[in-house]
C-alpha atoms as a PDB file:
ATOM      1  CA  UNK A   1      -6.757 -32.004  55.415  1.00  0.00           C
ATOM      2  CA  UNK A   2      -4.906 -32.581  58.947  1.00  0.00           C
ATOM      3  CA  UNK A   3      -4.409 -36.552  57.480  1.00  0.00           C
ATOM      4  CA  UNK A   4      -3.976 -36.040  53.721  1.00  0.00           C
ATOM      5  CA  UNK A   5      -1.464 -33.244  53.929  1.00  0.00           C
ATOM      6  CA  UNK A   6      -0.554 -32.425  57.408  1.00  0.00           C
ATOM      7  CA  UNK A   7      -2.634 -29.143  57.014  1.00  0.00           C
ATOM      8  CA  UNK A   8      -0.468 -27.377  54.735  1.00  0.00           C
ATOM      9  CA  UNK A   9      -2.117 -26.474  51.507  1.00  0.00           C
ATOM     10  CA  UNK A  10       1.251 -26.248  49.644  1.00  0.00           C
ATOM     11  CA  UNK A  11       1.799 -30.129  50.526  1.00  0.00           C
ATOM     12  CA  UNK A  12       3.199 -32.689  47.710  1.00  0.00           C
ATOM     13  CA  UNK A  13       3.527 -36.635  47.922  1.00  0.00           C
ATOM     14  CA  UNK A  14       7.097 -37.756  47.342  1.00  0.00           C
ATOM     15  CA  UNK A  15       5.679 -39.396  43.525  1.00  0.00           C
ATOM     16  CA  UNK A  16       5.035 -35.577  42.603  1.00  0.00           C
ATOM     17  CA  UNK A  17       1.435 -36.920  41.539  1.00  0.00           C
ATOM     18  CA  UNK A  18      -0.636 -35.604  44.336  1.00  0.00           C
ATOM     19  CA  UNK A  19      -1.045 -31.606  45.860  1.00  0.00           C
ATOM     20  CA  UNK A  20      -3.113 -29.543  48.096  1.00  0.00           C
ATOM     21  CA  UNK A  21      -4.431 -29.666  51.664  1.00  0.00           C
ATOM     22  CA  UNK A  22      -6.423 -33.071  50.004  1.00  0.00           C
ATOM     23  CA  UNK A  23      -3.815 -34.312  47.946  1.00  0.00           C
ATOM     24  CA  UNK A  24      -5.827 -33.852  44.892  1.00  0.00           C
ATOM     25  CA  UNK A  25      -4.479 -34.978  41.626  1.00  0.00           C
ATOM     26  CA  UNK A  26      -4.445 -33.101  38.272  1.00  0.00           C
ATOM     27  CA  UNK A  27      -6.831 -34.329  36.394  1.00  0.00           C
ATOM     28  CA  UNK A  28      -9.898 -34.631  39.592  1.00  0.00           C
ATOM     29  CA  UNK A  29      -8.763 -31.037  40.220  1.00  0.00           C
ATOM     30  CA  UNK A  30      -9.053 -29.792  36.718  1.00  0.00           C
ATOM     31  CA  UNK A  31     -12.450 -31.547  36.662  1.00  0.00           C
ATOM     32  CA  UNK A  32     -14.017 -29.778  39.664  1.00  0.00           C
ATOM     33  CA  UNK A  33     -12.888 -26.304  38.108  1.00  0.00           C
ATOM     34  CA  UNK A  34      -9.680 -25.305  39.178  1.00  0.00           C
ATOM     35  CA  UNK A  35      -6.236 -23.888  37.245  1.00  0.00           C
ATOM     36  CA  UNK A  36      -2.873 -25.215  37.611  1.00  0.00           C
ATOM     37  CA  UNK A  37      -1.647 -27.050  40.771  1.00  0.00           C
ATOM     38  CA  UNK A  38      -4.390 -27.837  44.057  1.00  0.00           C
ATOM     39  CA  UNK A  39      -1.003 -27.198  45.687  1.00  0.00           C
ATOM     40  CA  UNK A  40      -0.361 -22.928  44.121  1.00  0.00           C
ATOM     41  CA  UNK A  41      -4.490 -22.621  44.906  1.00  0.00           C
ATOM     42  CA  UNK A  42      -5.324 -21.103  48.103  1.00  0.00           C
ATOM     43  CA  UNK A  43      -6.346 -23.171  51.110  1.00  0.00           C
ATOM     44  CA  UNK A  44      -9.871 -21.829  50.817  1.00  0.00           C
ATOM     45  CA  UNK A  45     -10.208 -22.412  47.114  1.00  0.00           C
ATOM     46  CA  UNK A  46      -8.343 -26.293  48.076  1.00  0.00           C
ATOM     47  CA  UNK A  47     -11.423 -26.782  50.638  1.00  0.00           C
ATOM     48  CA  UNK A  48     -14.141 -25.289  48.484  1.00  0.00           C
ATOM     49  CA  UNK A  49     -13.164 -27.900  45.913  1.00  0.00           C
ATOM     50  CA  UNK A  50     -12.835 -31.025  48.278  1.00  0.00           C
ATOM     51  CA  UNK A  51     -16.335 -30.355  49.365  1.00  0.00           C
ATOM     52  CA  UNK A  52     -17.323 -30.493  45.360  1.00  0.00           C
ATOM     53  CA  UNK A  53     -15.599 -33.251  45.511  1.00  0.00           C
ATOM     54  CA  UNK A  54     -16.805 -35.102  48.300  1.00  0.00           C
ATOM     55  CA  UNK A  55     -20.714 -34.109  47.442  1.00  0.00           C
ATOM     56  CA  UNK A  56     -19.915 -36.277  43.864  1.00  0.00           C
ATOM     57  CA  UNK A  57     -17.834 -39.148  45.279  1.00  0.00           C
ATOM     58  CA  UNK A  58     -18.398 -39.073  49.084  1.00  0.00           C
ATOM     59  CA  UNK A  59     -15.029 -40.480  50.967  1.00  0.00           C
ATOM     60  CA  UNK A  60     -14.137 -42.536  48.498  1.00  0.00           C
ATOM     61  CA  UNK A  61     -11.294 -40.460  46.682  1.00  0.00           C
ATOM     62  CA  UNK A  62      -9.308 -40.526  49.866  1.00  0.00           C
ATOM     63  CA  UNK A  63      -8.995 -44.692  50.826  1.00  0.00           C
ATOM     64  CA  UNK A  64      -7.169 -43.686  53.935  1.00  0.00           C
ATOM     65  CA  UNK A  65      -8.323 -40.550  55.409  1.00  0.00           C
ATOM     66  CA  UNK A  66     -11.638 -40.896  54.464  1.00  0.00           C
ATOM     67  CA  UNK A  67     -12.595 -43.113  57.194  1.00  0.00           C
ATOM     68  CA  UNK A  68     -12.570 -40.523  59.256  1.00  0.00           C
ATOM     69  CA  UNK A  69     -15.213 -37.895  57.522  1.00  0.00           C
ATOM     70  CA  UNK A  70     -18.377 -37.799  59.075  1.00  0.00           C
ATOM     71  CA  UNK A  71     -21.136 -38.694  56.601  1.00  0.00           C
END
């Protein structure tokens, strides 16, 4: 979260396309359960949804930051 968005869970890229603590956008949010914007969710719900996330993909939705997770 500390690369993707600077730790702040209301974060948004400058494109508009990407929200959240993990920058998620709409349509991989939508798909692991959640309503509206990653970036209106609260942090928790943000993580609990990254870690979905990352269980189904591994790093690979985040090319950058990813590097860094643990595995």
């Amino acid at each position: 979260a500390a690369c993707e968005s600077g730790g702040r869970p209301d974060a948004v890229d400058p494109s508009g396309t990407y929200g959240g603590l993990y920058q998620f956008d709409p349509a991989t949010w939508r798909s692991l359960g959640g309503t509206g914007t990653a970036q209106d969710a609260p942090a928790a719900e943000q993580t609990f949804r990254a870690k979905k996330l990352y269980v189904r993909r591994g790093a690979s939705p985040w090319p950058h930051c990813g590097r860094r997770l643990g595995g």
